[in-house]
Protein backbone atom coordinates (compact mmCIF):
# COMPACT_ATOMS: atom_id res chain seq x y z
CA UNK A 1 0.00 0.00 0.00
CA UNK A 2 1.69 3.63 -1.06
CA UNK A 3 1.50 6.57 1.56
CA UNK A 4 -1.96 8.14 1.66
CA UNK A 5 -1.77 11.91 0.48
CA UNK A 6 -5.21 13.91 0.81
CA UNK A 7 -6.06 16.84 -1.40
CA UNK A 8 -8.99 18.97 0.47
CA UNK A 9 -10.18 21.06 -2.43
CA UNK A 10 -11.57 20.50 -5.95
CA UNK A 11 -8.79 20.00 -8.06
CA UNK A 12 -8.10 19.24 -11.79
CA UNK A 13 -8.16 15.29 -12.54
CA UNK A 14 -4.92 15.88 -13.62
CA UNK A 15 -3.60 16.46 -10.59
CA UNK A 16 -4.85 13.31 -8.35
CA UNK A 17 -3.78 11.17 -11.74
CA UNK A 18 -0.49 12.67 -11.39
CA UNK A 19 -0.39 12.18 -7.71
CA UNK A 20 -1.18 8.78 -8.10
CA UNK A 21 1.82 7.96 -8.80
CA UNK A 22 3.91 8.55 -5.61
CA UNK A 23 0.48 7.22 -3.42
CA UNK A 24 -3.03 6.13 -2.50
CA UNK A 25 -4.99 9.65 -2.90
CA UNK A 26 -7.94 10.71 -1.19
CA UNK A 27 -9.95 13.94 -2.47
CA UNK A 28 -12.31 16.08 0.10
CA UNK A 29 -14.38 18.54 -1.44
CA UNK A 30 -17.04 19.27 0.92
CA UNK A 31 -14.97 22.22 2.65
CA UNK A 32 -16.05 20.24 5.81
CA UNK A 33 -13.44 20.87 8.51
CA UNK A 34 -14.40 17.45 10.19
CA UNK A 35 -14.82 15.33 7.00
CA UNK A 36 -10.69 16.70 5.95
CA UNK A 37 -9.92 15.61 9.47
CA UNK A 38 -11.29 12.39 9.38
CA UNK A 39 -9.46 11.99 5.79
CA UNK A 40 -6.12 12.78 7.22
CA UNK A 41 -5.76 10.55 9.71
CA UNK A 42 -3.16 7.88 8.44
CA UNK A 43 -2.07 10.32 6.17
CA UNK A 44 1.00 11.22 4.98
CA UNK A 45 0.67 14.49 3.08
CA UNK A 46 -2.17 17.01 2.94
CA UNK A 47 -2.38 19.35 -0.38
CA UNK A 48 -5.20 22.30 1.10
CA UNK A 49 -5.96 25.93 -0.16
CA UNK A 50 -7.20 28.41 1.81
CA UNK A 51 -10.19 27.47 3.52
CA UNK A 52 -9.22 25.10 5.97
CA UNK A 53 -7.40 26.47 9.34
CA UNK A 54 -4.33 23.71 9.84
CA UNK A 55 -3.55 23.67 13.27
CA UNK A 56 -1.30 22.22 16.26
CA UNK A 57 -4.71 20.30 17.45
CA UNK A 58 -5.32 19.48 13.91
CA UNK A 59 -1.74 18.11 13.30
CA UNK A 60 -1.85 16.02 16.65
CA UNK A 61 -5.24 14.71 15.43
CA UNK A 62 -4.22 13.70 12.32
CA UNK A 63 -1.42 11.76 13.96
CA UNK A 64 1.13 10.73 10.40
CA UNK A 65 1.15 13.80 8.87
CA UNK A 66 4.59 14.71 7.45
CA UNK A 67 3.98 17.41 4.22
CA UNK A 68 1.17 20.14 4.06
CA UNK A 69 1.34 21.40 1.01
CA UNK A 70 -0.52 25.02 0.49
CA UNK A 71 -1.50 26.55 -3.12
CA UNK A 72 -0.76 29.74 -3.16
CA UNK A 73 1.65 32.01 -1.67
CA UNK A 74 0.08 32.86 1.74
CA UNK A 75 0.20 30.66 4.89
CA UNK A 76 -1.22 32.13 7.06
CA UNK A 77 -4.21 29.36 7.50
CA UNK A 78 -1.66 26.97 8.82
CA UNK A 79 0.48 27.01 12.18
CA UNK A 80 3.92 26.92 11.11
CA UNK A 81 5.60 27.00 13.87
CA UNK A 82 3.49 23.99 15.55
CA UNK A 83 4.49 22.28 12.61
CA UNK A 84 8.32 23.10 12.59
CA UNK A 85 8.31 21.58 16.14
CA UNK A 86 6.35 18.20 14.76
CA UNK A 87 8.98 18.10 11.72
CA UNK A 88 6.17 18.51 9.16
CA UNK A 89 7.20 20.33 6.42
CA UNK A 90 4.93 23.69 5.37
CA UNK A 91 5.39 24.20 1.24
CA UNK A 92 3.66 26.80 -0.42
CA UNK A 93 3.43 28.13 -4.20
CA UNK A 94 5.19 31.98 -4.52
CA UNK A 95 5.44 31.43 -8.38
CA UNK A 96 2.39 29.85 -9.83
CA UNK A 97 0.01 32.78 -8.92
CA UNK A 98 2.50 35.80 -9.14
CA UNK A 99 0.97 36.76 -12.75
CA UNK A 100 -2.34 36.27 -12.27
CA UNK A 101 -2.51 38.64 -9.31
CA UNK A 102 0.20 41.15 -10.73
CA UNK A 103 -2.53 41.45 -13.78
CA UNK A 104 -5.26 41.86 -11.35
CA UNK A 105 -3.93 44.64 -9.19
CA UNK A 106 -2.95 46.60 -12.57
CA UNK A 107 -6.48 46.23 -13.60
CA UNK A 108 -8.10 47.79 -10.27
CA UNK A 109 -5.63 50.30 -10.53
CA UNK A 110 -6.94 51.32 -13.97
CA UNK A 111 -10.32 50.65 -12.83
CA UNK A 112 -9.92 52.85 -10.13
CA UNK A 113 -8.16 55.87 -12.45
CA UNK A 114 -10.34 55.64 -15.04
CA UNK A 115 -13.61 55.73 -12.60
CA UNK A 116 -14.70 51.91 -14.58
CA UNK A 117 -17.12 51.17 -11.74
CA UNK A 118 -18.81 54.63 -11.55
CA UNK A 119 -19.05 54.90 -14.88
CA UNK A 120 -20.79 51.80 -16.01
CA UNK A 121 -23.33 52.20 -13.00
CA UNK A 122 -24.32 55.65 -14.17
CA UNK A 123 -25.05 54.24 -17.96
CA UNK A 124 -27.07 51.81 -16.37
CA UNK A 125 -29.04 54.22 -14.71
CA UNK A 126 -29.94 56.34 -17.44
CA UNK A 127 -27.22 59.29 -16.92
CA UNK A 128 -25.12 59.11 -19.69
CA UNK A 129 -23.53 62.90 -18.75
CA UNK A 130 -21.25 61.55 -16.23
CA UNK A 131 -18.92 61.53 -19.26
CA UNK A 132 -18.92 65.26 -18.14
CA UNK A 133 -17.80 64.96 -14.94
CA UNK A 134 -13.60 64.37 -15.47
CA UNK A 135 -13.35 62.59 -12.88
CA UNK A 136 -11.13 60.09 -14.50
CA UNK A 137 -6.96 60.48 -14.67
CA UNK A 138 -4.17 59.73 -16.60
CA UNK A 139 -1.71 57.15 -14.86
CA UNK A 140 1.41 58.10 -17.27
CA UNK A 141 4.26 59.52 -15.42
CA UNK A 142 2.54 59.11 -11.65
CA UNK A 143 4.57 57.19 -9.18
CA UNK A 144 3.46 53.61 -8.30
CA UNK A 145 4.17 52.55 -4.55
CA UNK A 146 4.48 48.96 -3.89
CA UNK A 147 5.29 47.33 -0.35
CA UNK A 148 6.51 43.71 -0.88
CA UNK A 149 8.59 43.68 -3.97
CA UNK A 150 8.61 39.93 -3.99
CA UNK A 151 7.55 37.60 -7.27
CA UNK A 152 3.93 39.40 -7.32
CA UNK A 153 5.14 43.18 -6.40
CA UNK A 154 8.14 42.93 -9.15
CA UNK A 155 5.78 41.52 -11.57
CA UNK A 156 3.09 44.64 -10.94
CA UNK A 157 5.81 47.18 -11.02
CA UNK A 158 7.37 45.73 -14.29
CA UNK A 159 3.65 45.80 -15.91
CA UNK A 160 2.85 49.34 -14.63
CA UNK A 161 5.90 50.67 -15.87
CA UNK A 162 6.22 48.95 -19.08
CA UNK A 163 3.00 49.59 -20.05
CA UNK A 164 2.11 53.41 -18.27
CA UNK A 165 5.95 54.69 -17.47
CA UNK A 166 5.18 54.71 -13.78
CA UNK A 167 8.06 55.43 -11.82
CA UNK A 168 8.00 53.15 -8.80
CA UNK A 169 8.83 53.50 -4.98
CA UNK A 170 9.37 49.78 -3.47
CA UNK A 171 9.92 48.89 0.26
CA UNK A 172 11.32 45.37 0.66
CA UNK A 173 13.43 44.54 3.73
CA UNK A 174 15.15 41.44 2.21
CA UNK A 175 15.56 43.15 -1.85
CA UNK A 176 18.83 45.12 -2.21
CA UNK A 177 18.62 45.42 -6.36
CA UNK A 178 15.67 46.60 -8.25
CA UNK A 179 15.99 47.79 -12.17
CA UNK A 180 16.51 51.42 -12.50
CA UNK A 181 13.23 52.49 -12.18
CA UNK A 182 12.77 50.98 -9.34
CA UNK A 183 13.71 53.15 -6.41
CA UNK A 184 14.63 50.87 -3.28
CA UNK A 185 12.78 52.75 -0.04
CA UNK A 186 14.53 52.82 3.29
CA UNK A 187 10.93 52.79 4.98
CA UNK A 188 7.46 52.26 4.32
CA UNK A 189 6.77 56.00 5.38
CA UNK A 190 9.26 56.85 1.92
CA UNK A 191 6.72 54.79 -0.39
CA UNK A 192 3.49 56.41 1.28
CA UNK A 193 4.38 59.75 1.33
CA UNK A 194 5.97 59.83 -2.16
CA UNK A 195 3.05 57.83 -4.23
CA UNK A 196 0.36 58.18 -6.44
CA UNK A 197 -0.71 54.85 -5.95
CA UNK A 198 -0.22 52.05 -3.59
CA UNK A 199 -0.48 48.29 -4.20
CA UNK A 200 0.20 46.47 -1.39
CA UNK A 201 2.01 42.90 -1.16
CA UNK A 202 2.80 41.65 2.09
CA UNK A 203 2.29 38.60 3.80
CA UNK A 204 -0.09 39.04 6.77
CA UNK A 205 2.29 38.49 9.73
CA UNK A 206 1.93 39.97 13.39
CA UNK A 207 4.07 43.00 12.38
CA UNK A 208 2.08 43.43 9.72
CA UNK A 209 -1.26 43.10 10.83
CA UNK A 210 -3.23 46.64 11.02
CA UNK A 211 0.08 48.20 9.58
CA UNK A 212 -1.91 50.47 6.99
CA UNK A 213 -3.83 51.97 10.10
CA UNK A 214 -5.14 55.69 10.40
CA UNK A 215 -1.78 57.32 11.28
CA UNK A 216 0.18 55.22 8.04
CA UNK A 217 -3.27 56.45 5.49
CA UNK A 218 -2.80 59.44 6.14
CA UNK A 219 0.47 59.93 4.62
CA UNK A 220 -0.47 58.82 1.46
CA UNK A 221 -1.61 61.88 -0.89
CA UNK A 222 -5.45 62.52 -0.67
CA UNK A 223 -5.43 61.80 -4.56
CA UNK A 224 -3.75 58.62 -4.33
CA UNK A 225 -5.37 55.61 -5.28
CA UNK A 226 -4.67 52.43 -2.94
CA UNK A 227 -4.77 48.43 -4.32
CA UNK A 228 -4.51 45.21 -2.01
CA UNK A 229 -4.79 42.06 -3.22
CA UNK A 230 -2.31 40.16 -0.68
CA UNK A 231 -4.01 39.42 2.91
CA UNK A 232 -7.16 40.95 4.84
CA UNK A 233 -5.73 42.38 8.38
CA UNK A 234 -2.82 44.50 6.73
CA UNK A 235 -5.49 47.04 6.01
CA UNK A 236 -7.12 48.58 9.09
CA UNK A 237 -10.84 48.30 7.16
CA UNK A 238 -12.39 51.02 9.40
CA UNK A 239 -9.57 53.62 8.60
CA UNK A 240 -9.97 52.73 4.74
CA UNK A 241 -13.14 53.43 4.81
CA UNK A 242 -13.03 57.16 7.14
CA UNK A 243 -10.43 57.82 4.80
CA UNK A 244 -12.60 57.40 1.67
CA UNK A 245 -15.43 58.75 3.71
CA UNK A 246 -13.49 61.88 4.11
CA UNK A 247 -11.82 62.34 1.08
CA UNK A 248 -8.71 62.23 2.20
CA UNK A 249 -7.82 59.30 -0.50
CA UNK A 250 -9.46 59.28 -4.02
CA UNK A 251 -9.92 55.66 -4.14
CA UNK A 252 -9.39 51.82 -2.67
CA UNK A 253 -9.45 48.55 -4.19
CA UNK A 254 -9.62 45.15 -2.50
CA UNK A 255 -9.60 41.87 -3.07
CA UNK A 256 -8.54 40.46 0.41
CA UNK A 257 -10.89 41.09 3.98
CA UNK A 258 -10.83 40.45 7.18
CA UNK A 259 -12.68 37.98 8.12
CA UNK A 260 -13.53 36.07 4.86
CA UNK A 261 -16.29 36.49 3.44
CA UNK A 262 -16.23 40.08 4.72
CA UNK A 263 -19.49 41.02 6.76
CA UNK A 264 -21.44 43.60 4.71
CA UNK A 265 -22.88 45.67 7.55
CA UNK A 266 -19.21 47.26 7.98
CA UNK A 267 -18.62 51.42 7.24
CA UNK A 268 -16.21 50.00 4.48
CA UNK A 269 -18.84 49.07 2.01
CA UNK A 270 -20.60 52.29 2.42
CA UNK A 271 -17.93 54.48 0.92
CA UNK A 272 -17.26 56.20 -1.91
CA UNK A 273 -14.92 54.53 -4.99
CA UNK A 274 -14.13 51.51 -3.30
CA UNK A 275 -14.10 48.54 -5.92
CA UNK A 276 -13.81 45.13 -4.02
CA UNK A 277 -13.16 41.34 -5.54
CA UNK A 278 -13.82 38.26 -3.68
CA UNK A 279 -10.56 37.07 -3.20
CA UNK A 280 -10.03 35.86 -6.43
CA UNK A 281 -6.78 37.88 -7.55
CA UNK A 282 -4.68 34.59 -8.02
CA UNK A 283 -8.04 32.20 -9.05
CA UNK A 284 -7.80 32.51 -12.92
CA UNK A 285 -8.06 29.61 -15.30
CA UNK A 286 -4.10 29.32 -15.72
CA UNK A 287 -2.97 30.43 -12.50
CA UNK A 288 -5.25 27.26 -10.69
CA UNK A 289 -3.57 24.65 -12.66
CA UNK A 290 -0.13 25.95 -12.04
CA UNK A 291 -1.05 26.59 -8.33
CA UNK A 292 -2.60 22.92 -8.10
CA UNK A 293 0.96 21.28 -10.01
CA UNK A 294 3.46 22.78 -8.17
CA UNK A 295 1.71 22.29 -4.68
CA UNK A 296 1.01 18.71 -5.75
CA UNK A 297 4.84 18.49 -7.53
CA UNK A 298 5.95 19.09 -4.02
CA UNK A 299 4.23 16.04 -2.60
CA UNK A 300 5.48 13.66 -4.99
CA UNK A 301 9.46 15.02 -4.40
CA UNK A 302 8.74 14.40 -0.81
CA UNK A 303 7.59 10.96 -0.89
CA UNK A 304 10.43 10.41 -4.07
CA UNK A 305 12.81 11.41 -0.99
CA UNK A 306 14.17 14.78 -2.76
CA UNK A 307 13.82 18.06 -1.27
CA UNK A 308 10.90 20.15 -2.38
CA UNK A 309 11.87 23.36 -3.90
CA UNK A 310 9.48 25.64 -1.51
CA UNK A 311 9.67 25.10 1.94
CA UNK A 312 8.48 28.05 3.98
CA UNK A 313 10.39 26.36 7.41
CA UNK A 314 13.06 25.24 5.98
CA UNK A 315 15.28 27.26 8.38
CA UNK A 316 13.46 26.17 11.12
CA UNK A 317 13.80 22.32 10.24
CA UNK A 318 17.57 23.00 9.86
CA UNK A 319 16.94 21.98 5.70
């Protein structure tokens, strides 16, 4: 009998034939926290996405497990550090999605710019004049801010310049080159102060958490336009939306909330040019497969007894 690997999300056939060769595979697609539980026990190596919270209790329940293996970049849904200290090794995806959200931040920050939203609500309700309004502006020249200039933020700020000649402003903490027009930020009070636009792409970590609060929003210019499409809980939600309620920033775009699916009732979703997404930034047709490969190409090199290529403990499991 091969070792049992569990995916807990609908995948691509593909991917459980592929698996099938390095084990006996068992799908869960019920998004049933007890069901995946029950599935895991015996089990070897756990491919998940974002829905399911792995933690210590869940890894001691379990009992076998040796690989969880996240698509996406993110995670932040499993305890990493309980599973350094059980030996189980945390893999991720920072590749397979970069694109996909890269092109999806650019678009909300044209969408934002060029008022897409507004616009297409006021043909549909009969007031064609709003052509009249200007309220729409140019993107050429203005200076892109981007915090996290990792696969996804290099990809956005290569895209925005490329295609608008944005200048850029990048805060990275571990990035020490960056092409020319890439100016490398000592702090994240450099990027805010001297942007247009913001697109945010951190991981959500507890120095992170609440970072863009009241005191960091207001730096930014009240015409700049701000984009994230990384983690809910890096944005403080209530001071997005004074700010927007205020005017003191033109614009917002999310794609990430905290919590998931974001409650409605919240000041956020009263205010003014705020276009949202349901956390769907990395979720297009191509990105998914790639995503759902690499996560599952990690499995197999475990159980073939090589090293995966993305380990997010690897320091802490001495690898």
């Amino acid at each position: 009998m091969g070792k049992k690997i569990v995916i807990g999300q609908r995948t691509d056939p593909n991917i459980v034939e592929y698996l099938r060769h390095s084990g006996d595979v068992t799908v869960v697609t019920g998004n049933d926290a007890n069901e995946l539980l029950a599935a895991c026990r015996g089990a070897v190596c756990l491919q998940i996405g974002t829905w399911a919270k792995i933690t210590a209790e869940f890894m001691d329940a379990a009992g076998t497990l040796k690989v969880v293996s996240r698509t996406g970049v993110g995670v932040d849904s499993v305890d990493v550090d309980a599973a350094t200290k059980r030996g189980i090794l945390v893999l991720n995806t920072p590749q397979a999605n970069a694109q996909s959200v890269a092109e999806h931040a650019l678009s909300q920050l044209l969408a934002l710019s060029k008022r897409i939203v507004y616009m297409d609500a006021n043909v549909r309700a009969g007031n064609f004049q709003a052509r009249r309004e200007y309220k729409s502006v140019e993107l050429q020249g203005k200076t892109l801010g981007v915090l996290g200039y990792g696969n996804i933020g290099r990809r956005m700020a290569q895209m925005a310049h490329a295609a608008l000649g944005m200048p850029v402003l990048a805060y990275d903490p571990f990035i020490t080159k960056a092409p020319d027009y890439v100016t490398l930020c000592a702090s994240i009070d450099e990027v805010l102060t001297g942007c247009d636009a913001l697109s945010v792409h951190l991981p959500l970590l507890p120095d992170t958490r609440n970072l863009l609060n009241a005191e960091k929003l207001a730096l930014l210019k009240p015409a700049a336009y701000l984009i994230c499409t990384s983690r809910g809980g890096i944005v403080d939600e209530d001071a997005l939306a004074a700010a927007l309620i205020g005017n003191r920033l033109a614009g917002a775009a999310l794609d990430v909330f905290e919590p998931e699916p974001p409650k409605l009732e919240k000041p956020l979703f009263s205010a003014p040019n705020l276009i949202v997404s349901p956390h769907c930034a990395g979720l297009t047709k191509e990105s998914v497969e790639r995503v759902a490969m690499t996560a599952a190409e990690g499995i197999a090199d475990y159980l073939a007894g090589k090293q995966p290529a993305f380990i997010v403990n690897r320091r802490g499991l001495g690898l």
